[in-house]
PDB file of N, CA and C in Angstrom:
ATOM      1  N   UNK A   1     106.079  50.418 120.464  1.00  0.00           N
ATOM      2  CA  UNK A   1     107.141  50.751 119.540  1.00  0.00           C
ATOM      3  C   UNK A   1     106.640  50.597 118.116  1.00  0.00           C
ATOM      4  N   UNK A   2     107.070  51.120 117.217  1.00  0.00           N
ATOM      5  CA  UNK A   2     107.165  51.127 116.049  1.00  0.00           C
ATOM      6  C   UNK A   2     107.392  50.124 115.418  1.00  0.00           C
ATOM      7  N   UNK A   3     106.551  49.498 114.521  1.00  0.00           N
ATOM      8  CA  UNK A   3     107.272  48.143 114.202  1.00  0.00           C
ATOM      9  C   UNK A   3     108.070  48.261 113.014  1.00  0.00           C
ATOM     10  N   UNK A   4     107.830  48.849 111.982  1.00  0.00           N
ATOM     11  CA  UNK A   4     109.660  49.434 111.182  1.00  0.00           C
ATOM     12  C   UNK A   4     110.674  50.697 111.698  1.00  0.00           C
ATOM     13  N   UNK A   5     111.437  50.111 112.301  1.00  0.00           N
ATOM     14  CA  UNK A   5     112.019  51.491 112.786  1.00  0.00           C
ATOM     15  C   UNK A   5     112.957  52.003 111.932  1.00  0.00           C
ATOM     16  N   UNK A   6     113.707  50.746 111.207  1.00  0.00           N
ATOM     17  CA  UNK A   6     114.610  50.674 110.448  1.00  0.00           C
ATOM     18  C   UNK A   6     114.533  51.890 108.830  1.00  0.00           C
ATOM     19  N   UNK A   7     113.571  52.068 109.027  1.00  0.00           N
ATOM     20  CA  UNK A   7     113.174  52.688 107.503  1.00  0.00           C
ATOM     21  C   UNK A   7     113.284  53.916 107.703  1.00  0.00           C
ATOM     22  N   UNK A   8     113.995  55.167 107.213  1.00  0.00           N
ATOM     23  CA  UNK A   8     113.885  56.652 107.094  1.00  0.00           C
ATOM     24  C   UNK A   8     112.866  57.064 106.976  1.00  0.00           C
ATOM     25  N   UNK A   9     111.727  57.048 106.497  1.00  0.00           N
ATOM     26  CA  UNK A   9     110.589  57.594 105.796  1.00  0.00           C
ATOM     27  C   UNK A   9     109.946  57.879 106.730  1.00  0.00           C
ATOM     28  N   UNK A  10     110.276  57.740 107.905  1.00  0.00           N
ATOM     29  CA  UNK A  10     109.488  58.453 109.091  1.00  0.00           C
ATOM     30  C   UNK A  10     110.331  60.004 109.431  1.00  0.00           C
ATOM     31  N   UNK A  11     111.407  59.987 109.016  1.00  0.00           N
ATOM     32  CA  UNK A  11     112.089  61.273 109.018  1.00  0.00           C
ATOM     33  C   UNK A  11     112.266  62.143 107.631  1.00  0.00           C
ATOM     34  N   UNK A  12     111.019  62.855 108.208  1.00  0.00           N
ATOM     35  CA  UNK A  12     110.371  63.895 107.253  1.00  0.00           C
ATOM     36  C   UNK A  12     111.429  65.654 107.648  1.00  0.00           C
ATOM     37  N   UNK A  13     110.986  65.489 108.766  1.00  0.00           N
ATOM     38  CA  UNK A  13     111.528  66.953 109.128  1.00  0.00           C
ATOM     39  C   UNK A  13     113.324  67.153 109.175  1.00  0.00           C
ATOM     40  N   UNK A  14     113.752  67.914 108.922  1.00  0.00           N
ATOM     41  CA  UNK A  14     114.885  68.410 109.148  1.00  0.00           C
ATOM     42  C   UNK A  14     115.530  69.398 110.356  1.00  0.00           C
ATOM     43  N   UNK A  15     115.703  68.582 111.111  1.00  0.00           N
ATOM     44  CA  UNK A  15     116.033  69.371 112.714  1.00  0.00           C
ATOM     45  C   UNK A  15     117.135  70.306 112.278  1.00  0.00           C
ATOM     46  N   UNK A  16     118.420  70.133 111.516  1.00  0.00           N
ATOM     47  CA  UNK A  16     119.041  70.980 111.395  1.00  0.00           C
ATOM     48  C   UNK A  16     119.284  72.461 111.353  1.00  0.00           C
ATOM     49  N   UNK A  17     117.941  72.624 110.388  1.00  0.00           N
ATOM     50  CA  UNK A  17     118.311  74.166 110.007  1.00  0.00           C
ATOM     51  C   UNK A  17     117.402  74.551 110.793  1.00  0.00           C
ATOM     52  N   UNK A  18     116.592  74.174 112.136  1.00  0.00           N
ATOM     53  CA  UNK A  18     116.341  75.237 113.029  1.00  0.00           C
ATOM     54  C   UNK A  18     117.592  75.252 114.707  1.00  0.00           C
ATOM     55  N   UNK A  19     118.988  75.032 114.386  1.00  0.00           N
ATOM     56  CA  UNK A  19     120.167  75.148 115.378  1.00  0.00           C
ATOM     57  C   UNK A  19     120.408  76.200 114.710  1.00  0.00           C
ATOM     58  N   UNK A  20     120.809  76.958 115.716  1.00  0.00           N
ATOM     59  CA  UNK A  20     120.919  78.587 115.411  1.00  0.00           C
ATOM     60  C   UNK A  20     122.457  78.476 114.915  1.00  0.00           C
ATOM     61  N   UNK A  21     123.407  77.326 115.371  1.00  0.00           N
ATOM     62  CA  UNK A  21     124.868  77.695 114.976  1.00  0.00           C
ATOM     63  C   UNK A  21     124.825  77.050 113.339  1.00  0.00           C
ATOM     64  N   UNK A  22     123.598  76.169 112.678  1.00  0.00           N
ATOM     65  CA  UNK A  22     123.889  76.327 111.325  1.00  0.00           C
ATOM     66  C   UNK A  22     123.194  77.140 110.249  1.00  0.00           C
ATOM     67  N   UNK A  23     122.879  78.515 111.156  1.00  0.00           N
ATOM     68  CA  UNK A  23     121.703  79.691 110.257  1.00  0.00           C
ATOM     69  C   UNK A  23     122.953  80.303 109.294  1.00  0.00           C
ATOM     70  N   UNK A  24     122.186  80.076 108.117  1.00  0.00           N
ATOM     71  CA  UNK A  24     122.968  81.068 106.923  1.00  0.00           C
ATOM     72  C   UNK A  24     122.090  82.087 106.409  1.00  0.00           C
ATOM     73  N   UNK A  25     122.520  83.159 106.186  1.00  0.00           N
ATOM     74  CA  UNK A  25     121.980  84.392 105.612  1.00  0.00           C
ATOM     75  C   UNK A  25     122.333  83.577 104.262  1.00  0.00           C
ATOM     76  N   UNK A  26     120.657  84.455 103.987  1.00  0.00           N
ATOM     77  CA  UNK A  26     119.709  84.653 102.197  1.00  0.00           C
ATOM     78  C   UNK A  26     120.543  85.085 101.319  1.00  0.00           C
ATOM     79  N   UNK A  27     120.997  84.583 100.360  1.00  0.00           N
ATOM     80  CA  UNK A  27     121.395  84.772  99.466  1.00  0.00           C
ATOM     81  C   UNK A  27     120.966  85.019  98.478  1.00  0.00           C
ATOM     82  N   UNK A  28     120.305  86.432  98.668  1.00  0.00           N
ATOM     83  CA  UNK A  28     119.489  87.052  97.621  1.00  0.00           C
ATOM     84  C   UNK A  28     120.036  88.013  96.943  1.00  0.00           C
ATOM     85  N   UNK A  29     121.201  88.410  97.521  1.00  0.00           N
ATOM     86  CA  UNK A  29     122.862  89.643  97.006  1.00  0.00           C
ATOM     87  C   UNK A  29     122.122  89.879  95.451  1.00  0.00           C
ATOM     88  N   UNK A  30     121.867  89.018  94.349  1.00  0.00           N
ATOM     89  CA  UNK A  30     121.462  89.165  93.159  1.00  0.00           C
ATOM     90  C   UNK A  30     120.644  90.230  92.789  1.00  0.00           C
ATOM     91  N   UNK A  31     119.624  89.819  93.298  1.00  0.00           N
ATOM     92  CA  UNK A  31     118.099  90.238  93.281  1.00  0.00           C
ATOM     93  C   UNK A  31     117.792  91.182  94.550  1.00  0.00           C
ATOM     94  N   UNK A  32     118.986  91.874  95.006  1.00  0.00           N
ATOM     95  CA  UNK A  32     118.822  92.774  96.278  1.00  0.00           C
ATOM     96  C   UNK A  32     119.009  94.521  95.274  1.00  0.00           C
ATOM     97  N   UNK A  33     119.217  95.207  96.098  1.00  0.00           N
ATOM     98  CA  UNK A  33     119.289  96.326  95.456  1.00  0.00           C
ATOM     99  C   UNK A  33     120.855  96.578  94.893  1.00  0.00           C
ATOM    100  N   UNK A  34     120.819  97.403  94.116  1.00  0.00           N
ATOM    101  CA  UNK A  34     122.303  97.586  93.223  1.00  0.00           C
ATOM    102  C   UNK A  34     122.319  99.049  93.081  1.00  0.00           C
ATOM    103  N   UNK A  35     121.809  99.867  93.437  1.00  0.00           N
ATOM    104  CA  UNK A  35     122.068 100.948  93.951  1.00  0.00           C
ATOM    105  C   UNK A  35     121.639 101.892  92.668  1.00  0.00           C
ATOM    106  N   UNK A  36     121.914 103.392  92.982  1.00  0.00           N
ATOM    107  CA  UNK A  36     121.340 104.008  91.429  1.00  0.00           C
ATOM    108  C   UNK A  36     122.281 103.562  90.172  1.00  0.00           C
ATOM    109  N   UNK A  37     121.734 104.114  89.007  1.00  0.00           N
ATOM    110  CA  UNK A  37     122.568 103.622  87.584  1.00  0.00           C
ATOM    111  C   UNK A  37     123.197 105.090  87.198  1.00  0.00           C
ATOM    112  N   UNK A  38     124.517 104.856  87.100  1.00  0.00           N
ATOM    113  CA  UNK A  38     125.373 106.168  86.491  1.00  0.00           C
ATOM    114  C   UNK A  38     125.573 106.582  85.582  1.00  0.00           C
ATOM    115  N   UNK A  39     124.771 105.966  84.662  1.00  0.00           N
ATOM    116  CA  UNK A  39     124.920 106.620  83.205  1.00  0.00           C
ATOM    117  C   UNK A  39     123.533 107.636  82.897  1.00  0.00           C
ATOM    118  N   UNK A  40     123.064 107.081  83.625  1.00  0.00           N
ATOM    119  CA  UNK A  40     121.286 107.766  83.871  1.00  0.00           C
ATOM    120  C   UNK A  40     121.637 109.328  84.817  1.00  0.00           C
ATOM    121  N   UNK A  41     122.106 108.739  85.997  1.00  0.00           N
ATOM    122  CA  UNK A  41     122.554 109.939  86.737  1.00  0.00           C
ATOM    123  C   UNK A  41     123.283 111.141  86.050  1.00  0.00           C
ATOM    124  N   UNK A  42     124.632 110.651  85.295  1.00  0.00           N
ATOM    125  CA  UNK A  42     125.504 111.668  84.538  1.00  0.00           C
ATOM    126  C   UNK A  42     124.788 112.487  83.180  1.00  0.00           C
ATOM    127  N   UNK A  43     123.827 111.220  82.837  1.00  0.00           N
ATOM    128  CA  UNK A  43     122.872 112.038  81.901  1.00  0.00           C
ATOM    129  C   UNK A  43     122.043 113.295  82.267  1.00  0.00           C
ATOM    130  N   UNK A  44     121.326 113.114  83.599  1.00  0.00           N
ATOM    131  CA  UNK A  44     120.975 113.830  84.187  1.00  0.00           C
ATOM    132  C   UNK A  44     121.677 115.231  84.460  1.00  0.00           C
ATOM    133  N   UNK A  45     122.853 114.759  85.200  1.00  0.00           N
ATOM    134  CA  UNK A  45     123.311 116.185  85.682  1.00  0.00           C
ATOM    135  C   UNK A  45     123.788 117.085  83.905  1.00  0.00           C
ATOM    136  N   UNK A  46     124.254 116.140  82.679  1.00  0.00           N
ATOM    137  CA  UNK A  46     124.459 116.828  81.684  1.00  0.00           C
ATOM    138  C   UNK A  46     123.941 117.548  81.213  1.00  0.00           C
ATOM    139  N   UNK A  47     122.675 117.261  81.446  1.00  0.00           N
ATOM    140  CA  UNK A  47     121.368 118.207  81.122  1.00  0.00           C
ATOM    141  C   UNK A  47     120.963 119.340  81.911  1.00  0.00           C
ATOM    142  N   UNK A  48     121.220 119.882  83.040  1.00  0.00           N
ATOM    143  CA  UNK A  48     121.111 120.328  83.903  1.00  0.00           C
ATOM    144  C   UNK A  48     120.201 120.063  85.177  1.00  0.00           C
ATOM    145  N   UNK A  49     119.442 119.011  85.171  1.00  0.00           N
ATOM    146  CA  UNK A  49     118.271 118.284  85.969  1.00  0.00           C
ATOM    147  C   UNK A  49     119.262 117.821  87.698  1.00  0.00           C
ATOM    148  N   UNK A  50     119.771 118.791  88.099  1.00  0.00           N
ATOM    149  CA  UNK A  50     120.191 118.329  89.411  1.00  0.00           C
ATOM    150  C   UNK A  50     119.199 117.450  90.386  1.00  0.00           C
ATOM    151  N   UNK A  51     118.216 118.137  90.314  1.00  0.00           N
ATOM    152  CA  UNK A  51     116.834 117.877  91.699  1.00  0.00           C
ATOM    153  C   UNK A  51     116.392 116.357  90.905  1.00  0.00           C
ATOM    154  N   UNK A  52     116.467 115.759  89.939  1.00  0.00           N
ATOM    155  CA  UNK A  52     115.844 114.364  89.336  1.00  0.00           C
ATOM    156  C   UNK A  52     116.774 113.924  89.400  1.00  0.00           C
ATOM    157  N   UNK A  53     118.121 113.984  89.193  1.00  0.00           N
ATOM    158  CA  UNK A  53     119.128 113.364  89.340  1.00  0.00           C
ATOM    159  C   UNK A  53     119.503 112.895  90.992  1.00  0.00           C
ATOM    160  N   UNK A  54     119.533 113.796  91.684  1.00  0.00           N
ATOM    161  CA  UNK A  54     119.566 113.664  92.911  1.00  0.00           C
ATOM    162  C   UNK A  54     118.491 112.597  93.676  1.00  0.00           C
ATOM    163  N   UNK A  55     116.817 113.301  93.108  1.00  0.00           N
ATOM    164  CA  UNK A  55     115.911 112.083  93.709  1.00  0.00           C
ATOM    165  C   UNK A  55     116.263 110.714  93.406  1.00  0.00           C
ATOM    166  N   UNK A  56     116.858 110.369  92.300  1.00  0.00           N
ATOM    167  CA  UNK A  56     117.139 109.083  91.346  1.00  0.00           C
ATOM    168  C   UNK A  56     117.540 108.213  92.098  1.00  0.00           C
ATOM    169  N   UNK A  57     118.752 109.357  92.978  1.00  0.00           N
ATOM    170  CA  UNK A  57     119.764 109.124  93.618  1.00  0.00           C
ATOM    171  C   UNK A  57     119.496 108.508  94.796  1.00  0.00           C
ATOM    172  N   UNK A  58     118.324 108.957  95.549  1.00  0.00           N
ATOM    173  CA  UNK A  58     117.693 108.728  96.999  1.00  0.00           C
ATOM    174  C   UNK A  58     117.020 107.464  97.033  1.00  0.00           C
ATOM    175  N   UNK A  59     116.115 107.845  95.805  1.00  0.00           N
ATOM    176  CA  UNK A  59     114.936 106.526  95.124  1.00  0.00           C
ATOM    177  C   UNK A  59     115.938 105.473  95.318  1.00  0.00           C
ATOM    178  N   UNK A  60     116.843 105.198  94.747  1.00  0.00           N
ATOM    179  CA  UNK A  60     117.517 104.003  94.340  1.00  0.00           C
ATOM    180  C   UNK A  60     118.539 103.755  95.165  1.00  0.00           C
ATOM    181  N   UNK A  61     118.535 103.957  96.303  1.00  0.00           N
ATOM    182  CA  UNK A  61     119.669 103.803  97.749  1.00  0.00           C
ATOM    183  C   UNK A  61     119.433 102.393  98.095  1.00  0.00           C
ATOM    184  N   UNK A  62     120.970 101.868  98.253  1.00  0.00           N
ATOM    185  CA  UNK A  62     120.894 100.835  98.126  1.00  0.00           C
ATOM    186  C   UNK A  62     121.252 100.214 100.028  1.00  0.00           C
ATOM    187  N   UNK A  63     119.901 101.005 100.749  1.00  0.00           N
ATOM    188  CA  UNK A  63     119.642 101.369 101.905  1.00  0.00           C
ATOM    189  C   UNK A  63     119.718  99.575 102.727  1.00  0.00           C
ATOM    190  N   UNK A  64     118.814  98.475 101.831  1.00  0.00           N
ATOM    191  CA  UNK A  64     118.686  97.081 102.490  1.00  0.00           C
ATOM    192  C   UNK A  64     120.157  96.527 102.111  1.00  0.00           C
ATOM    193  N   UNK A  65     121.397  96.959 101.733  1.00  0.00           N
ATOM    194  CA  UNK A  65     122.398  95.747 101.020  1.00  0.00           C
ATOM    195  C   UNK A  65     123.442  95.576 101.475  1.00  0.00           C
ATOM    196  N   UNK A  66     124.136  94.222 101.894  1.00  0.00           N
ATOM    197  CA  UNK A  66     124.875  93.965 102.813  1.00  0.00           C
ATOM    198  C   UNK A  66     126.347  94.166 102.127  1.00  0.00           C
ATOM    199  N   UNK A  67     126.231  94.378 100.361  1.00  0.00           N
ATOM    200  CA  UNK A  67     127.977  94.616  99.807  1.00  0.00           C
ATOM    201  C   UNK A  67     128.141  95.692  99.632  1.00  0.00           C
ATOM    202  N   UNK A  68     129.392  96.291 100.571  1.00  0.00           N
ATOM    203  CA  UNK A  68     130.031  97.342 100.821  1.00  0.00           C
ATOM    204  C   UNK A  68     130.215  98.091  99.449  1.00  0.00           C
ATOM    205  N   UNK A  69     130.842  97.245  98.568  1.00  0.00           N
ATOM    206  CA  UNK A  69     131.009  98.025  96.745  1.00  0.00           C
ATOM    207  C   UNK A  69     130.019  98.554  96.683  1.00  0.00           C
ATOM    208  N   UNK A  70     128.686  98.503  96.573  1.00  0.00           N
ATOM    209  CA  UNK A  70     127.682  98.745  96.515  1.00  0.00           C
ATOM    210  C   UNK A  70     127.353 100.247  96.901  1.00  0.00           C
ATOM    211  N   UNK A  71     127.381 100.168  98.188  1.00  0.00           N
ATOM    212  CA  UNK A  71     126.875 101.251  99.112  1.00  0.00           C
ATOM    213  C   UNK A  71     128.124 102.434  98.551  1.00  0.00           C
ATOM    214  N   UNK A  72     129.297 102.092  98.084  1.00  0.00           N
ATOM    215  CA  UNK A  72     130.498 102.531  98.294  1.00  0.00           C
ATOM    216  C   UNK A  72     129.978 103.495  96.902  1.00  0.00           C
ATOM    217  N   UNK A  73     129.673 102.778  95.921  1.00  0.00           N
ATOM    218  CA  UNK A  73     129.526 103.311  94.358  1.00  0.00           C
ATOM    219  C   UNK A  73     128.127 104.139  94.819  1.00  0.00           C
ATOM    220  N   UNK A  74     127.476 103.920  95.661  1.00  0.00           N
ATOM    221  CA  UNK A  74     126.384 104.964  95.437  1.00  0.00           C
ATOM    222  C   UNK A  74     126.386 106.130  95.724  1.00  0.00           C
ATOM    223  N   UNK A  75     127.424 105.916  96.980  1.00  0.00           N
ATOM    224  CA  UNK A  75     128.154 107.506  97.606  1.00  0.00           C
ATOM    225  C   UNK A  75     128.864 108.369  96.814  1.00  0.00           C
ATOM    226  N   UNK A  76     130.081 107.592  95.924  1.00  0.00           N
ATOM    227  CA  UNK A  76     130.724 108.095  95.089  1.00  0.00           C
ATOM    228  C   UNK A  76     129.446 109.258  94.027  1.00  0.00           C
ATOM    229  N   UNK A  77     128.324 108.309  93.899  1.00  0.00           N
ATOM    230  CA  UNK A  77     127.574 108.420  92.708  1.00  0.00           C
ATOM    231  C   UNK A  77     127.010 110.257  93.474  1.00  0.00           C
ATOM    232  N   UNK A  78     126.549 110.247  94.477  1.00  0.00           N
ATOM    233  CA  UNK A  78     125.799 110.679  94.810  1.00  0.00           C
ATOM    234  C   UNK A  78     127.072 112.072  95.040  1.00  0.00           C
ATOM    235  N   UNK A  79     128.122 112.012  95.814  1.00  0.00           N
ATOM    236  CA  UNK A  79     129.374 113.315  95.522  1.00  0.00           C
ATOM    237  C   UNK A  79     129.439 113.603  94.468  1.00  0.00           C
TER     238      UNK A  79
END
């Protein structure tokens, strides 16, 4: 046996966060994608540049992102 058992400092590891019922998704929402920018886009189509406006549009799909607003404004963007 151990002759200090009493002391924490032998508990280094954290068993917790490998139980699957306390896994939390990354909270990277910030620094994830935000989809194309509409002032860039509307500039675009003002000018007549459909086909760059459109790629802008593809380029910048906010294809990895889990907030619905998001995906929602890019569709809008993209009709």
């Amino acid at each position: 046996m151990a002759k200090n058992t009493s002391s924490s400092a032998f508990r280094k590891i954290d068993i917790d966060q490998y139980n699957e019922d306390n896994f939390k998704e990354d909270e990277t929402e910030s620094s994830g994608p935000t989809g194309p920018d509409e002032g860039e886009i509307c500039a675009l189509l003002n000018q007549g540049r459909y086909i760059e406006a459109l790629k802008l549009v593809l380029g910048n799909a906010p294809v990895g992102s889990t907030n619905q607003q998001v995906k929602d404004n890019a569709l809008a963007i993209t009709l």
